[in-house]
Protein backbone atom coordinates (compact mmCIF):
# COMPACT_ATOMS: atom_id res chain seq x y z
CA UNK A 1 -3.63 17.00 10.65
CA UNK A 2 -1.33 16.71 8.00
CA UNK A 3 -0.88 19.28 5.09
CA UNK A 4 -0.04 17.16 2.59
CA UNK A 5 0.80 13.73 2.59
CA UNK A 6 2.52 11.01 -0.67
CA UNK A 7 1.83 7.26 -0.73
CA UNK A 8 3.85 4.79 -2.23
CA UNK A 9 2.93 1.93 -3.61
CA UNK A 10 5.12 -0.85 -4.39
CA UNK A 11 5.32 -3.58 -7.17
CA UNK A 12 9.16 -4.65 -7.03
CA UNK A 13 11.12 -4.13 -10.17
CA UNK A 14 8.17 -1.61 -11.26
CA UNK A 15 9.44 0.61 -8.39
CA UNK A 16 11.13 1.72 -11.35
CA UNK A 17 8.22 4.26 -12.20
CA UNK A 18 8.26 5.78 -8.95
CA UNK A 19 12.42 6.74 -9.14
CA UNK A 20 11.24 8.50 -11.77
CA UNK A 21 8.45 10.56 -10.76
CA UNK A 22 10.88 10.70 -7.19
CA UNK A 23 13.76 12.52 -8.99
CA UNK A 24 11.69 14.63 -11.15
CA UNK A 25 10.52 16.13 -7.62
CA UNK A 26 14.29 15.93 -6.38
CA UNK A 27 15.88 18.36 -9.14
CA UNK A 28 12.86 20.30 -8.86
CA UNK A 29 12.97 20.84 -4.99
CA UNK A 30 9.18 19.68 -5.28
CA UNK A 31 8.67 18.88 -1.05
CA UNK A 32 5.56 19.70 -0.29
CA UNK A 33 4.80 16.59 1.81
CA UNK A 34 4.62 16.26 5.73
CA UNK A 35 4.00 12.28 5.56
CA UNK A 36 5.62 9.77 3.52
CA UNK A 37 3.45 6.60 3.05
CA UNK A 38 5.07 3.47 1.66
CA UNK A 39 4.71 0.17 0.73
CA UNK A 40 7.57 -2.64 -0.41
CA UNK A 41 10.16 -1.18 -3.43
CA UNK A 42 8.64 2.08 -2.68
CA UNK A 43 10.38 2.26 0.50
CA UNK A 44 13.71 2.06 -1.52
CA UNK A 45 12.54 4.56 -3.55
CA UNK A 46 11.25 7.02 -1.43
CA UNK A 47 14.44 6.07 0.92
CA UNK A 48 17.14 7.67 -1.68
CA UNK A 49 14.56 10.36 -2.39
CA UNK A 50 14.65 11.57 1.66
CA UNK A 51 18.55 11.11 1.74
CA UNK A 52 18.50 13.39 -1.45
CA UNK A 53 20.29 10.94 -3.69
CA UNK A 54 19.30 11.74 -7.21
CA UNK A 55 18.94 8.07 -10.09
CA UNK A 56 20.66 6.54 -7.18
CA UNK A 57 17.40 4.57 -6.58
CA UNK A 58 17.55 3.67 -10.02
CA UNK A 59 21.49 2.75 -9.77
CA UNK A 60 20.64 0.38 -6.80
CA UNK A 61 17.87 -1.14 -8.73
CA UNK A 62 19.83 -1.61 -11.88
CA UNK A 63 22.62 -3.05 -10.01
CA UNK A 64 20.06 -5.62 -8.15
CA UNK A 65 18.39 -6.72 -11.43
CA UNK A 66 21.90 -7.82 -12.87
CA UNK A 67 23.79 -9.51 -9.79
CA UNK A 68 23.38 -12.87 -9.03
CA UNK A 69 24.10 -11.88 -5.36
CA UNK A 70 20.32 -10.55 -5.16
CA UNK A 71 18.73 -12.96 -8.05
CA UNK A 72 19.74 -16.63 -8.77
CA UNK A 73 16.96 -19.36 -10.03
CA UNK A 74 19.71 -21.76 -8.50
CA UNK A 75 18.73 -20.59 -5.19
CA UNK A 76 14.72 -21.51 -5.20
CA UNK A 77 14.95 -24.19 -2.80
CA UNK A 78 16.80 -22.90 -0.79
CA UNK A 79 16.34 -20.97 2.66
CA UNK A 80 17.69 -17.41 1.07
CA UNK A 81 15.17 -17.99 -1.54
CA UNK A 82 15.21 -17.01 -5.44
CA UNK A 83 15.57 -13.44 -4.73
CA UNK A 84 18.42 -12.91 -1.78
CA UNK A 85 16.24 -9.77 0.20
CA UNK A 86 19.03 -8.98 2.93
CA UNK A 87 21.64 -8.45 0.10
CA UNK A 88 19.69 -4.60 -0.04
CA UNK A 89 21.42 -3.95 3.12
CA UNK A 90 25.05 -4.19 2.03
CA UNK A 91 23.49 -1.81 -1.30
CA UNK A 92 22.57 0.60 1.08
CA UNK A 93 25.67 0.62 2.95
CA UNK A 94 28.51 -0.21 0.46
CA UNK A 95 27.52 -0.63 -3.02
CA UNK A 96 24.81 2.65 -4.02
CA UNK A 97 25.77 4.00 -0.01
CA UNK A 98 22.34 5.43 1.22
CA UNK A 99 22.31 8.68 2.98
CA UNK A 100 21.19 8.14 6.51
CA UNK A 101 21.98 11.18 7.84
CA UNK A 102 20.81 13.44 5.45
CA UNK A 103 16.94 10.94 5.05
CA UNK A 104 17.39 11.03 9.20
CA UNK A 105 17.90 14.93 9.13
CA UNK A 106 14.67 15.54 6.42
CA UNK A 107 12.31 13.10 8.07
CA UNK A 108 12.64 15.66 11.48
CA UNK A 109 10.03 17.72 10.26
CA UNK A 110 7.23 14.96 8.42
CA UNK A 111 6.11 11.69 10.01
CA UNK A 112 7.46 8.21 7.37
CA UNK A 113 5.93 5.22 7.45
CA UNK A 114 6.88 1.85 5.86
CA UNK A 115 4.08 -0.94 5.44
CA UNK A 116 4.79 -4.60 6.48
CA UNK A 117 2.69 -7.64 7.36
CA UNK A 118 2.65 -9.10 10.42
CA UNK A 119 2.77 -12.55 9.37
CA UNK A 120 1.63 -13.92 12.84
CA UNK A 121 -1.47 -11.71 12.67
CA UNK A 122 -1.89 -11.03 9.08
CA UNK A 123 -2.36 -7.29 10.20
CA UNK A 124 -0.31 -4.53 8.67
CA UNK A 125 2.21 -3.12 10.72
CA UNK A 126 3.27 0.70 10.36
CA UNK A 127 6.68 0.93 10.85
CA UNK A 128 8.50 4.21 11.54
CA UNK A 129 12.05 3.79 9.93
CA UNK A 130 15.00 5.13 12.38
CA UNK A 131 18.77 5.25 11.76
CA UNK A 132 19.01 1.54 13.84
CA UNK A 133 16.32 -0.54 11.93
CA UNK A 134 15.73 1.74 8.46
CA UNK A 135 17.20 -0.87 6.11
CA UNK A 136 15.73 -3.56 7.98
CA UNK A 137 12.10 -1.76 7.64
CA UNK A 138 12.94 -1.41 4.12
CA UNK A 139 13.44 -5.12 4.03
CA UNK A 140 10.82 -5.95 5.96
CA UNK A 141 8.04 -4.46 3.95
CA UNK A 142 9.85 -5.98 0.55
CA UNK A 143 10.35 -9.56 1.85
CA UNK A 144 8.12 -11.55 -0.46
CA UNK A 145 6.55 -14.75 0.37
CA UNK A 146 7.78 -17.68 -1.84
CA UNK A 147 10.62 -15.42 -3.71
CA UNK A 148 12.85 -14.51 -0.70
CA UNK A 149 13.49 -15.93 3.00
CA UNK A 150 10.19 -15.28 3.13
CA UNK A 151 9.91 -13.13 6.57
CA UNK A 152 11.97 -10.67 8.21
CA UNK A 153 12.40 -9.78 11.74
CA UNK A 154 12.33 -6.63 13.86
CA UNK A 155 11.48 -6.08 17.46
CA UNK A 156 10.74 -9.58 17.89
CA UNK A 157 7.94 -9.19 14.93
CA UNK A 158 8.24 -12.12 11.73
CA UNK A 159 7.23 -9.69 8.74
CA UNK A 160 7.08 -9.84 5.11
CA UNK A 161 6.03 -7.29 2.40
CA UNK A 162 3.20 -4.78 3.40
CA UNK A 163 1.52 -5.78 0.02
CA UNK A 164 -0.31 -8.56 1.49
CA UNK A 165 -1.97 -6.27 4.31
CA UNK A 166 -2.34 -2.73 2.82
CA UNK A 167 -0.99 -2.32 -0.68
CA UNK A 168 -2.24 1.18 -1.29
CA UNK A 169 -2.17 2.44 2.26
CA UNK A 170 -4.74 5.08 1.08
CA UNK A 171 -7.17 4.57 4.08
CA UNK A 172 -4.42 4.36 6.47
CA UNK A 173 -3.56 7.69 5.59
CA UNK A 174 -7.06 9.13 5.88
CA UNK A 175 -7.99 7.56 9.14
CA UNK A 176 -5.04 8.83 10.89
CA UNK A 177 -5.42 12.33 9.64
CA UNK A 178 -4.45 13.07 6.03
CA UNK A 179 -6.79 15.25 4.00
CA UNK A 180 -4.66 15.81 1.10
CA UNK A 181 -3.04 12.45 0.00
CA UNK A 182 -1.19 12.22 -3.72
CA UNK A 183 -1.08 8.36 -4.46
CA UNK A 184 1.87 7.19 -6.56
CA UNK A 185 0.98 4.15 -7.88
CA UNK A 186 3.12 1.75 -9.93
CA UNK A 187 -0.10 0.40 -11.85
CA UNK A 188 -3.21 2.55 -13.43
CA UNK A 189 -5.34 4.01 -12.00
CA UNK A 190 -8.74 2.06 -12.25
CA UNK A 191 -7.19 -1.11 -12.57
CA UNK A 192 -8.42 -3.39 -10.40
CA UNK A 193 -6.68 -6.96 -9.67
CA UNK A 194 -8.41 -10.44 -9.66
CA UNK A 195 -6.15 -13.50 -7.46
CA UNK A 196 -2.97 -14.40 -7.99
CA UNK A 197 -1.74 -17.80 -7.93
CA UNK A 198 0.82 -16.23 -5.07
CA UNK A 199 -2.49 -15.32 -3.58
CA UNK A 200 -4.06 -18.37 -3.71
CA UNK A 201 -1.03 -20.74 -2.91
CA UNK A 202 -0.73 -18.37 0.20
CA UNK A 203 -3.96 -19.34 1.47
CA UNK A 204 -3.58 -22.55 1.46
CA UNK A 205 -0.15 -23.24 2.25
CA UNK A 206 -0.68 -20.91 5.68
CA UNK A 207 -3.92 -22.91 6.03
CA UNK A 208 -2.46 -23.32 9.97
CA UNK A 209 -2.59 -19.77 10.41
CA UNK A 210 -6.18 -18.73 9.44
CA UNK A 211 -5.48 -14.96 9.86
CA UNK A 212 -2.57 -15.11 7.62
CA UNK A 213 -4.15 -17.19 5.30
CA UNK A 214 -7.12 -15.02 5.10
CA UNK A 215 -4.58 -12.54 4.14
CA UNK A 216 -3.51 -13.81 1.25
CA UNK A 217 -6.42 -14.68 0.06
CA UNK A 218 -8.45 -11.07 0.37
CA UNK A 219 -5.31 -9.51 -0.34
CA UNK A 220 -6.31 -8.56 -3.85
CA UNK A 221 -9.83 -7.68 -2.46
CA UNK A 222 -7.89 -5.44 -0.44
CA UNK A 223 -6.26 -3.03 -3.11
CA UNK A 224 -10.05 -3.35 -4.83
CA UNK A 225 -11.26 -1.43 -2.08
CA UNK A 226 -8.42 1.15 -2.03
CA UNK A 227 -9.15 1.48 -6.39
CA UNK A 228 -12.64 2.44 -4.69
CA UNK A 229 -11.91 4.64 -1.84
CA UNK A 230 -9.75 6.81 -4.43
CA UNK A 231 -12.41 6.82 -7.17
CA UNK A 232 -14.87 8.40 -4.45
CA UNK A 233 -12.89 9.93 -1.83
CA UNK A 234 -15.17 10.82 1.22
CA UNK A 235 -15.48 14.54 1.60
CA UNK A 236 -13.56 16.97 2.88
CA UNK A 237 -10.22 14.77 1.26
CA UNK A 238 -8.25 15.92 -1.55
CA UNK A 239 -6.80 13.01 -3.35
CA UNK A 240 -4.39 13.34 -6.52
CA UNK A 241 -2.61 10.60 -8.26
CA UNK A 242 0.54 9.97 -10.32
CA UNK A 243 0.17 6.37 -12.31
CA UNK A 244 1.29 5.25 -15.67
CA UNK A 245 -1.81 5.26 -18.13
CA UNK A 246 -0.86 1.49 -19.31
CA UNK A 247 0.72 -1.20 -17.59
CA UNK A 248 4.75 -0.84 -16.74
CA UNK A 249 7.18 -2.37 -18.96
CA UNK A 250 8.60 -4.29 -15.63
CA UNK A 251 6.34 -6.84 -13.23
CA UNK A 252 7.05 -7.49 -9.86
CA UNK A 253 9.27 -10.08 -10.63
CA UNK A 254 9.88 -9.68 -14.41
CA UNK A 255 12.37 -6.96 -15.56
CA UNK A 256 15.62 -6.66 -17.83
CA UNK A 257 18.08 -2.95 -17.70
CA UNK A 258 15.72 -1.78 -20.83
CA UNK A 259 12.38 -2.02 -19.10
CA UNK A 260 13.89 -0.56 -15.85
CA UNK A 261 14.95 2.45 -17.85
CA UNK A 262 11.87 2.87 -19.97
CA UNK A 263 10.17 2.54 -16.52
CA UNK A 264 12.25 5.16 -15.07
CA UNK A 265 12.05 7.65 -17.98
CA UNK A 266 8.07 7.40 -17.86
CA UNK A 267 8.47 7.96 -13.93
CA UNK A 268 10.47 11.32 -14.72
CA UNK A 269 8.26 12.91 -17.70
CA UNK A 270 5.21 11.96 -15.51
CA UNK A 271 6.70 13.56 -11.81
CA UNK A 272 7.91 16.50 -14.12
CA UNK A 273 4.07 16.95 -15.04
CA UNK A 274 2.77 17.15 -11.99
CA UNK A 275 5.21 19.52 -10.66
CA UNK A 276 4.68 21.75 -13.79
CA UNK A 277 0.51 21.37 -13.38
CA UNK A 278 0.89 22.06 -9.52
CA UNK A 279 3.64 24.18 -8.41
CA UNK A 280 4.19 25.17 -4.47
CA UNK A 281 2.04 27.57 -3.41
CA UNK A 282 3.56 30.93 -1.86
C-alpha cells in the first residue's frame, strides 16, 4: 500500500500551473509522496521536480513556447508535425540539462509512473521511467495526435499522449493500491469536458483501428468518470486536490511568456497553500 501518492495531470502549455504548485513543494522540502502519477506535460513537470531543479520546468517551458525549433505553423504538413515533440530531448540534455541522477537517486525509494496510449490497443500503458528511456517516456506520454509526429516508440510499443487513455489516472492509482491520492489538476475541479473536435476527428480518421478509435471518441467520457470518482471517492480513500478555481490563462495548445508566468505564479501561491494548510506530520 502506498502512504501517500500525487497525480499529475497534463494539459500542455497549462503544465504551467503544476511548475508552480511543484516548486512551491521544492523550496519547501514538501515530499511526502511514495508514488508519482503522471500524465503528458506533467511528466516534464514532475521530471525537474524529482531531479530537484527549482523554475527549471518553467525555464524549459518558456524556452519551448518561443523557439521555432519546438513550434512552427510552417511545419503542419509535415511528418515532424506543428509542434516538433523529440526537440524535448535535446532540452533535457543540453538546453535546461535535466538531472538524471539526482530524479534516478529520489525515485529509489517511491514507485513513478508516466501515462501513454498504446495506440495499437487504445489501452493506457504505465510506463516506469529509467535513466535509458526517461525522456523518451516523457515524450511518449506528450506526443499529441495531429500536433506532433503523432506517435512515439519504446520497446517496440507506437504511443502517443496518455490523455487519450487515462487523463486523470485517479482510478489507476486506487486499484493498484493508493489510499491517499492528492490530484493536481491543470483544470477545476468539477469541470467536466464535452468532445473535442481532436476527439471527434480521432474517431474517425482511426476508423481502421476500432479500439483506437473508440479511444478518441470516449476519451472525454473518460476524464467525466475520473471528475466522478473524485467527487465520491469510495471509502476507506483519502483524496485531496490542488486545481485552479477558473480556467488557466494557457490551453493545451494556446500560450504566450505572460500566460505561462501568470500560470506559474497561480501554481506557486496555490502549492504554497497546501503546504501551509497541511504540513508533514512528525
Amino acid at each position: 500500500m502506498h502512504k501517500k501518492t500525487l497525480v499529475i495531470q497534463g494539459g500542455g502549455f497549462r503544465s504551467a500551473f503544476s511548475c508552480g504548485v511543484l516548486d512551491a513543494f521544492l523550496v519547501n522540502r514538501y515530499f511526502p509522496f511514495d508514488r508519482y502519477v503522471a500524465v503528458s506535460g506533467g511528466t516534464m513537470a514532475v521530471s525537474y521536480f524529482l531531479g530537484g531543479q527549482y523554475k527549471q520546468c518553467l525555464e524549459a517551458m518558456v524556452l519551448l513556447s518561443e523557439d521555432d525549433q519546438f513550434l512552427n505553423i510552417k511545419r503542419f504538413w509535415e511528418e515532424e508535425g506543428y509542434m516538433n515533440i523529440d526537440y524535448i530531448k535535446e532540452v533535457a540534455i543540453s538546453l535546461r540539462p535535466f538531472d538524471f541522477e539526482k530524479a534516478l537517486h529520489n525515485s529509489k525509494t517511491c514507485k513513478v509512473e508516466f501515462v501513454a496510449t498504446n495506440t495499437n490497443l487504445g489501452t493506457p500503458e504505465y510506463i516506469s521511467p529509467n535513466k535509458e528511456n526517461w525522456v523518451d517516456a516523457v515524450i511518449a506520454s506528450s506526443t499529441l495526435p495531429f500536433a506532433t509526429k503523432g506517435t512515439h516508440q519504446i520497446e517496440g510499443m507506437d504511443l502517443m499522449d496518455g490523455g487519450w487513455s487515462d487523463p486523470l489516472p485517479v482510478e489507476h492509482a486506487h486499484k493498484t493500491g493508493s489510499k491517499d491520492i492528492l490530484v493536481l489538476q491543470t483544470a477545476p475541479k468539477e469541470l467536466k469536458l464535452s468532445q473535442t473536435w481532436v476527439d471527434y476527428f480521432g474517431s474517425i480518421y482511426h476508423n481502421d483501428n476500432k479500439k483506437l478509435s473508440e479511444c478518441f471518441e470516449l476519451s472525454h467520457e473518460k476524464y467525466n468518470q475520473s471528475i466522478d470518482f473524485l467527487m465520491n471517492p469510495p471509502k476507506g480513500l483519502r483524496v485531496a486536490q490542488i486545481a485552479p478555481e477558473e480556467p488557466l490563462k494557457c490551453g493545451t495548445y494556446s500560450h504566450s511568456r505572460e500566460s505561462i508566468m501568470v500560470d506559474y505564479r497561480y501554481g506557486l501561491d496555490c502549492g504554497l497553500k497546501y503546504v501551509l494548510d497541511n504540513p508533514i506530520a512528525g
